[in-house]
ModelCIF file with pLDDT and N, C-alpha, C, O atoms, coordinates in Angstrom:
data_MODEL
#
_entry.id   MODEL 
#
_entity.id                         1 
_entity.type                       polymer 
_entity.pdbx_number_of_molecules   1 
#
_entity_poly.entity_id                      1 
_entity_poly.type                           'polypeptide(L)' 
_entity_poly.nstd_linkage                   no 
_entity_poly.nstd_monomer                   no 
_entity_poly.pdbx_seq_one_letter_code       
;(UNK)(UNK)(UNK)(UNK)(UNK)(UNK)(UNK)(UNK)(UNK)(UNK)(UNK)(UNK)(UNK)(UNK)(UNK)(UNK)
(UNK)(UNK)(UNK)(UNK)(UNK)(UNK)(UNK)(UNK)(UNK)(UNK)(UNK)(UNK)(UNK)(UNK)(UNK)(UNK)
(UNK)(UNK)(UNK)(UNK)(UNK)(UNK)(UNK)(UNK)(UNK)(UNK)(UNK)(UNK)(UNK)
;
_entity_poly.pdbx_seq_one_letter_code_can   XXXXXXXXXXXXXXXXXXXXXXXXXXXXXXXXXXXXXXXXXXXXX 
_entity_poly.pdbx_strand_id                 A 
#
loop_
_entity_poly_seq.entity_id 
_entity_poly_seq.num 
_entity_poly_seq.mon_id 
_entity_poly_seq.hetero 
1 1  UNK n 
1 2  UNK n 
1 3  UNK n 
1 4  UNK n 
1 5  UNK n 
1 6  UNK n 
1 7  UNK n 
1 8  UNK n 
1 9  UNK n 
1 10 UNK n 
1 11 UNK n 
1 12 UNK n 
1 13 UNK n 
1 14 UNK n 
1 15 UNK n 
1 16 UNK n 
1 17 UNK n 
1 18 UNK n 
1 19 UNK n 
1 20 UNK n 
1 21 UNK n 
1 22 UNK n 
1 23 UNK n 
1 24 UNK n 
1 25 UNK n 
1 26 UNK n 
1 27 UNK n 
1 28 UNK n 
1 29 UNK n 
1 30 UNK n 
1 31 UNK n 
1 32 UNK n 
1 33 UNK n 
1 34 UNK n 
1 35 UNK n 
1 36 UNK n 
1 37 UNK n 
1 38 UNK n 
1 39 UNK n 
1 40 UNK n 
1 41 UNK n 
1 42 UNK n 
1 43 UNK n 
1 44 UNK n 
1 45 UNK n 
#
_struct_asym.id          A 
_struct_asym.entity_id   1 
#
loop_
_ma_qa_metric.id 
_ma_qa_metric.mode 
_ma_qa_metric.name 
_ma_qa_metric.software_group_id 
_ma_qa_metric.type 
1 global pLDDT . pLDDT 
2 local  pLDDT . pLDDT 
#
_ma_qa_metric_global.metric_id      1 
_ma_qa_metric_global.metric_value   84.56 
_ma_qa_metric_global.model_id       1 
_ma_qa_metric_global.ordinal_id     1 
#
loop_
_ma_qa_metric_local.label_asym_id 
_ma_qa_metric_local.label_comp_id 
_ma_qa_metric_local.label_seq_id 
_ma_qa_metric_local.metric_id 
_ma_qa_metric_local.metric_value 
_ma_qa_metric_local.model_id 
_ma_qa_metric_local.ordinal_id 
A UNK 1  2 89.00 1 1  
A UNK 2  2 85.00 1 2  
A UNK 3  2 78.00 1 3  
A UNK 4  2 78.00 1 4  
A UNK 5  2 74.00 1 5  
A UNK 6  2 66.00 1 6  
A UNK 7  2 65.00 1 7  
A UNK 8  2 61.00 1 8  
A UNK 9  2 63.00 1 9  
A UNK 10 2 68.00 1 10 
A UNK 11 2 67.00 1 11 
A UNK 12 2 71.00 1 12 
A UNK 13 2 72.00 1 13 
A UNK 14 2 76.00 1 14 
A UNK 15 2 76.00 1 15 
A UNK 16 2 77.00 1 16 
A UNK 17 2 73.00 1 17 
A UNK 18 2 69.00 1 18 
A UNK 19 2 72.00 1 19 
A UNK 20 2 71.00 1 20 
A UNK 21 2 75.00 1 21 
A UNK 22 2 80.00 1 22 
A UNK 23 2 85.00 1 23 
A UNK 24 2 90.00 1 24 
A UNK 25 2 94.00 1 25 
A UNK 26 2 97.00 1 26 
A UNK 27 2 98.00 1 27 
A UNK 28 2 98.00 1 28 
A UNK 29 2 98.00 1 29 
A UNK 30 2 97.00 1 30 
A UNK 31 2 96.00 1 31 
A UNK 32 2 95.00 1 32 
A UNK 33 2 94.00 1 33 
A UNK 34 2 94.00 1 34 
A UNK 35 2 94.00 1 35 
A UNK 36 2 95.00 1 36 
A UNK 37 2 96.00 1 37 
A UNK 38 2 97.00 1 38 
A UNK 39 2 97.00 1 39 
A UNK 40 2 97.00 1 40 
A UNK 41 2 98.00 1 41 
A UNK 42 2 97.00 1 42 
A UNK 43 2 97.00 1 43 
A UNK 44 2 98.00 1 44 
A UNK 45 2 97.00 1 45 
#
loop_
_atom_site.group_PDB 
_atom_site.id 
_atom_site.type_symbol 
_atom_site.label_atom_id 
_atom_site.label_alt_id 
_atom_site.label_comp_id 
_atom_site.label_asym_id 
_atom_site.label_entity_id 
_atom_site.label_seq_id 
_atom_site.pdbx_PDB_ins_code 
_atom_site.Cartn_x 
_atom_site.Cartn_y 
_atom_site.Cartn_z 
_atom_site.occupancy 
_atom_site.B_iso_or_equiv 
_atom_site.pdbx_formal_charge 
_atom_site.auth_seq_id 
_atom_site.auth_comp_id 
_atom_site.auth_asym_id 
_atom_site.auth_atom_id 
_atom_site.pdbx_PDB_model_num 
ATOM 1   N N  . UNK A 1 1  ? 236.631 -6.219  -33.562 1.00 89.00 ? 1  UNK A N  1 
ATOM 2   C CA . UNK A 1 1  ? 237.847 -5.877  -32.830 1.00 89.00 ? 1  UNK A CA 1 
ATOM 3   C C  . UNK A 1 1  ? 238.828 -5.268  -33.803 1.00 89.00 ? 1  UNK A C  1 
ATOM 4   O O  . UNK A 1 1  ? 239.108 -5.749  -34.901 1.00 89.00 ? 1  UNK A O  1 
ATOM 5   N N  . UNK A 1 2  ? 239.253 -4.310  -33.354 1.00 85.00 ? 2  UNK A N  1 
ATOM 6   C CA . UNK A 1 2  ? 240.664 -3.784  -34.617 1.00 85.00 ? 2  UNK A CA 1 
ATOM 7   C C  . UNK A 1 2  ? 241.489 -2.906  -33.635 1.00 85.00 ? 2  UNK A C  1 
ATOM 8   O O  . UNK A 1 2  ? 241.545 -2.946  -32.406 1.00 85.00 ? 2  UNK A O  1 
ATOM 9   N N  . UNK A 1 3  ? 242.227 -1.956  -34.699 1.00 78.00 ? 3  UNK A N  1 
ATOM 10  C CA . UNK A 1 3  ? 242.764 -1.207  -33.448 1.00 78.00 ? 3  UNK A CA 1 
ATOM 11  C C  . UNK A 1 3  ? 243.768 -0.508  -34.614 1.00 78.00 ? 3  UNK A C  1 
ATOM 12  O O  . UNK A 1 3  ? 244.074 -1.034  -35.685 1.00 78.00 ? 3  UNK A O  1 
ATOM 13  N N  . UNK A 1 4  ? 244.264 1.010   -34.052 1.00 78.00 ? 4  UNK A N  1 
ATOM 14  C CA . UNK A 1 4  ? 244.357 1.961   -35.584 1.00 78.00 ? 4  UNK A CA 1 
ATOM 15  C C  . UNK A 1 4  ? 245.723 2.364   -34.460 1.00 78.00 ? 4  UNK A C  1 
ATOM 16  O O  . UNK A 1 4  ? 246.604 1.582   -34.103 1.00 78.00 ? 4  UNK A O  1 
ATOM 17  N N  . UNK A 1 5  ? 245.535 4.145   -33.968 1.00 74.00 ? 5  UNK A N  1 
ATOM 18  C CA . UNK A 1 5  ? 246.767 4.728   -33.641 1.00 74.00 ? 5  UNK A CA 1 
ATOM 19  C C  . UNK A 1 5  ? 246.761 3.979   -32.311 1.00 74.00 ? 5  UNK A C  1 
ATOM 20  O O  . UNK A 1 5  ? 247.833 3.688   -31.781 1.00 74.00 ? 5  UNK A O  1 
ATOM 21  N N  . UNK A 1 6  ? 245.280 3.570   -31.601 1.00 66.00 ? 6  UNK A N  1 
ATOM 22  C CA . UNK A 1 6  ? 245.390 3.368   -29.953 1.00 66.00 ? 6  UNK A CA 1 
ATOM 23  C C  . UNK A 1 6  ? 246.985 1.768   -29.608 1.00 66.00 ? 6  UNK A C  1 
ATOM 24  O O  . UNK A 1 6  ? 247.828 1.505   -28.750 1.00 66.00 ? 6  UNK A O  1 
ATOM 25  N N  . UNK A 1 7  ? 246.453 1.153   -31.057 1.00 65.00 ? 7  UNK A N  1 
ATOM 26  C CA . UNK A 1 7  ? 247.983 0.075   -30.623 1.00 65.00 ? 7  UNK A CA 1 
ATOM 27  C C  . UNK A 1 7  ? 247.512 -0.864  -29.488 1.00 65.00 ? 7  UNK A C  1 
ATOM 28  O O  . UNK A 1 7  ? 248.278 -1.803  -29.278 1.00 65.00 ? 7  UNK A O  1 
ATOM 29  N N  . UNK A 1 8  ? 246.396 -0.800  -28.707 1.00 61.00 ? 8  UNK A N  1 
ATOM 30  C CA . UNK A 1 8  ? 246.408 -2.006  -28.007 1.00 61.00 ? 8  UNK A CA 1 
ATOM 31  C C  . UNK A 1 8  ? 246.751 -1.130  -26.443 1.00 61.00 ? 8  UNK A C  1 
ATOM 32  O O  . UNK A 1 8  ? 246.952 0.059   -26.194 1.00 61.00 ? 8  UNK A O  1 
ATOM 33  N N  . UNK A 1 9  ? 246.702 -2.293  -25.646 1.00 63.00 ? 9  UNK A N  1 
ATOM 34  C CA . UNK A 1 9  ? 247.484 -2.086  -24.089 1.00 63.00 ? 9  UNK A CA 1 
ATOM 35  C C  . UNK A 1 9  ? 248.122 -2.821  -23.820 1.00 63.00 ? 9  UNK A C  1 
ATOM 36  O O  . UNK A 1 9  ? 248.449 -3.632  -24.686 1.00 63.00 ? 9  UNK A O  1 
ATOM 37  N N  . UNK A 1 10 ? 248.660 -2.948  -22.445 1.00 68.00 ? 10 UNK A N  1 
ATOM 38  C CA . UNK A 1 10 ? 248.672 -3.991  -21.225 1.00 68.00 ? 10 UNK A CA 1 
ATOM 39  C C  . UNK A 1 10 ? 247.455 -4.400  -20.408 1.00 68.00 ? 10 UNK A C  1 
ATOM 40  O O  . UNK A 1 10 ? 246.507 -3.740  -19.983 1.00 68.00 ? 10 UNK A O  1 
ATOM 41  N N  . UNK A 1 11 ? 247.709 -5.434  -20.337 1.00 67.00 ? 11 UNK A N  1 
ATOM 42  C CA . UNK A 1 11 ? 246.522 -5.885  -18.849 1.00 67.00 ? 11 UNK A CA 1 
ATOM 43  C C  . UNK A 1 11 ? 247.793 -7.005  -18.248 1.00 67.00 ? 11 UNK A C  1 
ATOM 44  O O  . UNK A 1 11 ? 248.659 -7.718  -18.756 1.00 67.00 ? 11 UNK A O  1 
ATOM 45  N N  . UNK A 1 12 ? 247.357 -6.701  -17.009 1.00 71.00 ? 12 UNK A N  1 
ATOM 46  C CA . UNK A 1 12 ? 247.744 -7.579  -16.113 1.00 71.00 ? 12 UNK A CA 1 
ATOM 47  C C  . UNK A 1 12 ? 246.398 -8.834  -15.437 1.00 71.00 ? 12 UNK A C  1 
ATOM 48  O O  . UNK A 1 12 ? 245.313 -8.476  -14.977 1.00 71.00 ? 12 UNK A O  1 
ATOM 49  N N  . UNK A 1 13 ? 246.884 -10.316 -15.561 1.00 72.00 ? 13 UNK A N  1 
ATOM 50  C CA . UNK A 1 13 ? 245.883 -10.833 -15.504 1.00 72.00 ? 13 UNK A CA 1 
ATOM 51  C C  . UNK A 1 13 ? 246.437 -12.012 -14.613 1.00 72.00 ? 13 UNK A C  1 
ATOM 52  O O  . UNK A 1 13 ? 246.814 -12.978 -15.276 1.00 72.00 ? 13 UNK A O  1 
ATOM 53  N N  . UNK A 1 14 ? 246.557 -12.122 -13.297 1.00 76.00 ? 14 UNK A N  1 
ATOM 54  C CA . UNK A 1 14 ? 246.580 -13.458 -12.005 1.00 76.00 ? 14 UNK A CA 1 
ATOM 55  C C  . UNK A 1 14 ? 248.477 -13.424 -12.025 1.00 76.00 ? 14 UNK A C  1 
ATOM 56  O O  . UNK A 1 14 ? 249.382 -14.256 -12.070 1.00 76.00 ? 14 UNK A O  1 
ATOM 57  N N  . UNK A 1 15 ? 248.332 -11.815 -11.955 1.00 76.00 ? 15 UNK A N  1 
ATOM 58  C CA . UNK A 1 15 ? 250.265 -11.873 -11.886 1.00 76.00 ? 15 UNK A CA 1 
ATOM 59  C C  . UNK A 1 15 ? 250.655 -11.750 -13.236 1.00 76.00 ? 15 UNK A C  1 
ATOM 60  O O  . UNK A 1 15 ? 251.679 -11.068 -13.269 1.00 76.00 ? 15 UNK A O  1 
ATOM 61  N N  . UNK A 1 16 ? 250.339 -12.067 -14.254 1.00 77.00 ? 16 UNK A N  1 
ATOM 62  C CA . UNK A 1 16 ? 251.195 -11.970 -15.572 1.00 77.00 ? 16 UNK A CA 1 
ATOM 63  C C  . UNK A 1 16 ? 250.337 -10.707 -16.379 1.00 77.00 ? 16 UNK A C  1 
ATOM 64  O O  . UNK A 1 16 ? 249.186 -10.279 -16.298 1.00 77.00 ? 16 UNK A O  1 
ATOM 65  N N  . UNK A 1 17 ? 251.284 -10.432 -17.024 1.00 73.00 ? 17 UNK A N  1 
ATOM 66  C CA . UNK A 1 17 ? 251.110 -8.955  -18.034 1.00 73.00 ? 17 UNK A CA 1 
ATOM 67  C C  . UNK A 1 17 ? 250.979 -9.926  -19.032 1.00 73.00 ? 17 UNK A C  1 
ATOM 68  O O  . UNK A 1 17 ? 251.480 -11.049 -18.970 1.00 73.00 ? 17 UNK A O  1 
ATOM 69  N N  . UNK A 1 18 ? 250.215 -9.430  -20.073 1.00 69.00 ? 18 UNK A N  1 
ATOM 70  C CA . UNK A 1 18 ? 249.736 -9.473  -21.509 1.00 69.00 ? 18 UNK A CA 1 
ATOM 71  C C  . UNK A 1 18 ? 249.304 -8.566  -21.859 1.00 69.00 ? 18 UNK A C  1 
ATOM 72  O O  . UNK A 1 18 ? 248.689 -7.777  -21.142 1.00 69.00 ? 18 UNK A O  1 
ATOM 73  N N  . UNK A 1 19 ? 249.618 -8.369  -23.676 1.00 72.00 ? 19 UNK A N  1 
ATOM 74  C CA . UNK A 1 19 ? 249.403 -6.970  -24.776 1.00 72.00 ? 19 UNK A CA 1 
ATOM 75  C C  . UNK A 1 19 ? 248.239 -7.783  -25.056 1.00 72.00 ? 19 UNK A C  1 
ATOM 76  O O  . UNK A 1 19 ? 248.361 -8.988  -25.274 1.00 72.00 ? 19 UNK A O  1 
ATOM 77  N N  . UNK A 1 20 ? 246.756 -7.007  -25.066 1.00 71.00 ? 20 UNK A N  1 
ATOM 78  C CA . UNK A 1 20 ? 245.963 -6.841  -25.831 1.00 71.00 ? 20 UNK A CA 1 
ATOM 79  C C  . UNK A 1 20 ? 246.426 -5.826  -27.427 1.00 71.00 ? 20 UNK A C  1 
ATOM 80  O O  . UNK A 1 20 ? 247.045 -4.770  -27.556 1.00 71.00 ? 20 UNK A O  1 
ATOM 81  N N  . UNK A 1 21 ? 245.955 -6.504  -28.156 1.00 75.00 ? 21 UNK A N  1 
ATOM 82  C CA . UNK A 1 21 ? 246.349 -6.172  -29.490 1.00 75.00 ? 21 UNK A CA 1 
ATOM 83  C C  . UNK A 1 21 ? 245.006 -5.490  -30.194 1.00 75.00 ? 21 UNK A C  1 
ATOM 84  O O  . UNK A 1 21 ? 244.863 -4.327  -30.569 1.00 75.00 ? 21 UNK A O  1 
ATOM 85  N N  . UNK A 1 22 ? 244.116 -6.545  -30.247 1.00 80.00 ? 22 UNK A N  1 
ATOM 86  C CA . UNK A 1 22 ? 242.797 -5.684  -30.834 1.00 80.00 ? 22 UNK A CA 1 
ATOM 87  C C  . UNK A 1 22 ? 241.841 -5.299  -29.530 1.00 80.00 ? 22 UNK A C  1 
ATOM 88  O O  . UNK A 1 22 ? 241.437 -6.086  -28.674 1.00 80.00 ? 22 UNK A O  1 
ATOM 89  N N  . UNK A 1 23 ? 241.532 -3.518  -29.638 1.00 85.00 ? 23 UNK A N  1 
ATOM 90  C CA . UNK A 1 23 ? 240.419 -3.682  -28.908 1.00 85.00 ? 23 UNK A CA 1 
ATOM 91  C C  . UNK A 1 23 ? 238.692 -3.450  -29.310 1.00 85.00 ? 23 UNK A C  1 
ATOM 92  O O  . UNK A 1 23 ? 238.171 -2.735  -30.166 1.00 85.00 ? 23 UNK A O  1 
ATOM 93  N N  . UNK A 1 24 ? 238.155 -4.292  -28.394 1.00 90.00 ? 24 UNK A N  1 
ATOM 94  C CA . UNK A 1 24 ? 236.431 -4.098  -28.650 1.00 90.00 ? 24 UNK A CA 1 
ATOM 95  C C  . UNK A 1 24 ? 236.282 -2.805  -29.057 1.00 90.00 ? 24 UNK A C  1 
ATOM 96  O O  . UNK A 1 24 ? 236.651 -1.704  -28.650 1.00 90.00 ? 24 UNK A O  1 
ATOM 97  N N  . UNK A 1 25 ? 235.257 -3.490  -30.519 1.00 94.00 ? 25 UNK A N  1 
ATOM 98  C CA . UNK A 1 25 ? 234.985 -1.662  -31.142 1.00 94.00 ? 25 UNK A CA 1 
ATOM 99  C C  . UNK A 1 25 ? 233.311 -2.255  -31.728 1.00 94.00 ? 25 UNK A C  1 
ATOM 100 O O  . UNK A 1 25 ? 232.872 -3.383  -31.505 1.00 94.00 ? 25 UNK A O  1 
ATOM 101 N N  . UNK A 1 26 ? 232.618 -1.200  -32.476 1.00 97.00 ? 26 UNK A N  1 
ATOM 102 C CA . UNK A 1 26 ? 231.341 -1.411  -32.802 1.00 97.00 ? 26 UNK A CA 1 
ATOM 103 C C  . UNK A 1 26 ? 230.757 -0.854  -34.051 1.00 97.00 ? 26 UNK A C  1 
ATOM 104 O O  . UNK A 1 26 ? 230.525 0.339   -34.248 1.00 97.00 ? 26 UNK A O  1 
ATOM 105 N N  . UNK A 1 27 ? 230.530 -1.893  -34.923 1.00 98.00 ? 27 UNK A N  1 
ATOM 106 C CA . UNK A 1 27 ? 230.244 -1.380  -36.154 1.00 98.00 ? 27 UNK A CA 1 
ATOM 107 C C  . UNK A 1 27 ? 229.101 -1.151  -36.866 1.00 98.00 ? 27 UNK A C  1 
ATOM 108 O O  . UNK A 1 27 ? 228.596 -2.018  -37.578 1.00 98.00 ? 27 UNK A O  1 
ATOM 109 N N  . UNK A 1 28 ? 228.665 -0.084  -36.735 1.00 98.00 ? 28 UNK A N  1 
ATOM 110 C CA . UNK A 1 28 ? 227.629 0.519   -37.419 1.00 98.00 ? 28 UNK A CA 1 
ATOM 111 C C  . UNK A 1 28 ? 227.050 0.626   -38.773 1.00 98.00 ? 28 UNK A C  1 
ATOM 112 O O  . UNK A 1 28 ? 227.091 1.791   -39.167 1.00 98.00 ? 28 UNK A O  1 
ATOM 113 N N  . UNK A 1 29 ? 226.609 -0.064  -39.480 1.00 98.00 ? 29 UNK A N  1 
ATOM 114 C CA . UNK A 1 29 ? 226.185 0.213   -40.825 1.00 98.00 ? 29 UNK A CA 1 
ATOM 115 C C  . UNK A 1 29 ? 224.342 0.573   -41.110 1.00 98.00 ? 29 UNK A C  1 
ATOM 116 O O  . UNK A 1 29 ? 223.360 0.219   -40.457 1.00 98.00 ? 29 UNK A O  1 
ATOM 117 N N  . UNK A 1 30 ? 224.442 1.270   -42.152 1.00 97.00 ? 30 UNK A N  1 
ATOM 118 C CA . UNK A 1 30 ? 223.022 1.833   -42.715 1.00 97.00 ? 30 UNK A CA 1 
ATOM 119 C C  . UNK A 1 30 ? 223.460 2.272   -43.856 1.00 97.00 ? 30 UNK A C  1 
ATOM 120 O O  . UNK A 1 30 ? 224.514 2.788   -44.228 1.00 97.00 ? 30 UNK A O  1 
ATOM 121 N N  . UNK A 1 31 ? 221.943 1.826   -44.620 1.00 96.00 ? 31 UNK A N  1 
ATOM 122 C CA . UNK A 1 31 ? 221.909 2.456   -46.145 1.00 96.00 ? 31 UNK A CA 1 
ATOM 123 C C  . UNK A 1 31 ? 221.191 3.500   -46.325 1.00 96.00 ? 31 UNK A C  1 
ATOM 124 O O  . UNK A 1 31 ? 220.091 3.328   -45.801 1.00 96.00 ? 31 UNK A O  1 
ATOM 125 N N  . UNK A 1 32 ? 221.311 4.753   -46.940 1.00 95.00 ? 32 UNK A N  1 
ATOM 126 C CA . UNK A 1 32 ? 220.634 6.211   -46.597 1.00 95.00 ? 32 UNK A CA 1 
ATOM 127 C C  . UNK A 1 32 ? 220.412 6.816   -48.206 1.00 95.00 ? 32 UNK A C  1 
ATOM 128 O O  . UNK A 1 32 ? 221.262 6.713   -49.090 1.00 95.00 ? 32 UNK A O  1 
ATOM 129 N N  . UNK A 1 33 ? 218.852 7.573   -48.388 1.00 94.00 ? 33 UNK A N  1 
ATOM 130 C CA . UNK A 1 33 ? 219.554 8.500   -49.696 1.00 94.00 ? 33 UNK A CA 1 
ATOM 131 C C  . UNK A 1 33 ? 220.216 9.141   -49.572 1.00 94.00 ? 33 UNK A C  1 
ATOM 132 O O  . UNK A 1 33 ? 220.568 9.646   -48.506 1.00 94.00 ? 33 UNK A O  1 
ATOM 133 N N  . UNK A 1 34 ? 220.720 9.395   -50.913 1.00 94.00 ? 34 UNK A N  1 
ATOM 134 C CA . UNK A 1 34 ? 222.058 10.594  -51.071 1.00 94.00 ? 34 UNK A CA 1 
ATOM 135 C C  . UNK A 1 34 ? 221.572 11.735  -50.051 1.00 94.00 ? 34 UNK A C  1 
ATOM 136 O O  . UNK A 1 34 ? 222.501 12.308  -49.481 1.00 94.00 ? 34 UNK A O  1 
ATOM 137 N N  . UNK A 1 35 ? 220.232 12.178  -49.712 1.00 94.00 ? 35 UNK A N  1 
ATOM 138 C CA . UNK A 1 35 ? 219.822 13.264  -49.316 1.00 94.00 ? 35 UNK A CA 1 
ATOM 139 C C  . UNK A 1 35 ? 219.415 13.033  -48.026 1.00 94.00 ? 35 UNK A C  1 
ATOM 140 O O  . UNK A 1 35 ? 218.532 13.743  -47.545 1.00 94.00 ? 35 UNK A O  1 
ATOM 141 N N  . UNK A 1 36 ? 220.022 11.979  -47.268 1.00 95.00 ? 36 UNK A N  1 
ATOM 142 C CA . UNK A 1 36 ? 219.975 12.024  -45.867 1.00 95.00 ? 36 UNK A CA 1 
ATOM 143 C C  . UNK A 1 36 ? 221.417 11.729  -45.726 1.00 95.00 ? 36 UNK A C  1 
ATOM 144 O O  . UNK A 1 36 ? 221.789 12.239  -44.669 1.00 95.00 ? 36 UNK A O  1 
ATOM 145 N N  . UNK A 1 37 ? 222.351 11.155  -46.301 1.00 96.00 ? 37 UNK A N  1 
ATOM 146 C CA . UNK A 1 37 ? 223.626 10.710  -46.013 1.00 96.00 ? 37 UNK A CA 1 
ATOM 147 C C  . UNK A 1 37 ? 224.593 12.107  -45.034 1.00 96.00 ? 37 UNK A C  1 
ATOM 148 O O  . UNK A 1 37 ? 225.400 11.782  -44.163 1.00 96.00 ? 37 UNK A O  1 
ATOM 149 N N  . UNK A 1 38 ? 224.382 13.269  -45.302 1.00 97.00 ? 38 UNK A N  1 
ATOM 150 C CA . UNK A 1 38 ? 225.469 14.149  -44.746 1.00 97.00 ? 38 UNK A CA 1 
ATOM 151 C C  . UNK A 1 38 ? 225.062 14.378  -43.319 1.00 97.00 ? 38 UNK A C  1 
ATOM 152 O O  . UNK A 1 38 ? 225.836 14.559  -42.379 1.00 97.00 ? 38 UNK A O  1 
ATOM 153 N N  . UNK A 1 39 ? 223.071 14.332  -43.253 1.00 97.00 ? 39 UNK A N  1 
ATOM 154 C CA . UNK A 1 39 ? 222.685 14.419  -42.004 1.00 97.00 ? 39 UNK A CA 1 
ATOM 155 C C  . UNK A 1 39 ? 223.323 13.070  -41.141 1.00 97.00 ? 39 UNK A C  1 
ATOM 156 O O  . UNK A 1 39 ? 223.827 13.177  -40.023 1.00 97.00 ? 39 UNK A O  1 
ATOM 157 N N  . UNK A 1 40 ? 223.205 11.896  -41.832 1.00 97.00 ? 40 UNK A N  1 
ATOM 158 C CA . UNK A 1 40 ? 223.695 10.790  -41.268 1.00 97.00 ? 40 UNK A CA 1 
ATOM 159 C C  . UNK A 1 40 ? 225.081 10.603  -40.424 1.00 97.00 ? 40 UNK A C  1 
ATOM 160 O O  . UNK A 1 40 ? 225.255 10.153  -39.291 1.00 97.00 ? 40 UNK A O  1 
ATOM 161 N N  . UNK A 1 41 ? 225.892 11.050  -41.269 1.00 98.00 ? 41 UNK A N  1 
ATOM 162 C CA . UNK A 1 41 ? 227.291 11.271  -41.054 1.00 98.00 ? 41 UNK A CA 1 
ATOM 163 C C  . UNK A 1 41 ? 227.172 11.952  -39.949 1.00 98.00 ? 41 UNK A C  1 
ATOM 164 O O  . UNK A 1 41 ? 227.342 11.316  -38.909 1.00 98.00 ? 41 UNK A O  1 
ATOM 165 N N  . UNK A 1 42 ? 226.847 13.433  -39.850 1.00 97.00 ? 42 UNK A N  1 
ATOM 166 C CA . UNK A 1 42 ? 227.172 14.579  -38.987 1.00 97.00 ? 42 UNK A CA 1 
ATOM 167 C C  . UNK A 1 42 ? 226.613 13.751  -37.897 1.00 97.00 ? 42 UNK A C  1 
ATOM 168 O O  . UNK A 1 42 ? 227.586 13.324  -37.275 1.00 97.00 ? 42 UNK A O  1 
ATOM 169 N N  . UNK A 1 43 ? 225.317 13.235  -37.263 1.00 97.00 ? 43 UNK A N  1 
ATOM 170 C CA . UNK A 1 43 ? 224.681 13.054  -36.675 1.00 97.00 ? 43 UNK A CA 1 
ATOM 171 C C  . UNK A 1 43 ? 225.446 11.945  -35.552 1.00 97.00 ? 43 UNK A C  1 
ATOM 172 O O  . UNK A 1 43 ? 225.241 11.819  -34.345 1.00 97.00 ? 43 UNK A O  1 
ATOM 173 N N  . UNK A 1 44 ? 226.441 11.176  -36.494 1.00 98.00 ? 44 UNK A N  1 
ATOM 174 C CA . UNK A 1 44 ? 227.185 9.958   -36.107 1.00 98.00 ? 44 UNK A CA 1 
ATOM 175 C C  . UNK A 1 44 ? 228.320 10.620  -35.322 1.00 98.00 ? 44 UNK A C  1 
ATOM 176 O O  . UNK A 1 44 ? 228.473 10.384  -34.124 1.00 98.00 ? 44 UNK A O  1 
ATOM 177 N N  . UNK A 1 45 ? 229.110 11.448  -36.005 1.00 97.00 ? 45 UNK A N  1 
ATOM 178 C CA . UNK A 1 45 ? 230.272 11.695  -35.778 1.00 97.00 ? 45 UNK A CA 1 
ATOM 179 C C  . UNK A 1 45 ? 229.716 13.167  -34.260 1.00 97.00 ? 45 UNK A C  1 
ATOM 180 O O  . UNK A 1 45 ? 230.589 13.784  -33.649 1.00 97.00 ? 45 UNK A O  1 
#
C-alpha cells in the first residue's frame, strides 16, 4: 500500500466519509542480466 501524487480519496462507508490514505498497489521484483534489464524495464513500463 503507498501512495505518491494520487494522495489517497474519500469513501463513504454506512453514512460516514473516511480518507483512505494508502492505496492498494503491487510490487513487482526480478533479478535480470545487465543484458536483459532495459528489455525488462521497457517491457514493464
Amino acid at each position: 500500500k503507498g501512495f505518491g501524487r494520487q494522495k489517497g480519496h474519500t469513501e463513504l462507508y454506512r453514512g460516514a466519509e473516511y480518507v483512505v490514505d494508502f492505496l492498494p498497489k503491487i510490487k513487482v521484483e526480478v533479478v535480470v542480466t545487465d543484458s536483459v534489464a532495459d528489455q525488462a524495464i521497457e517491457a514493464i513500463i
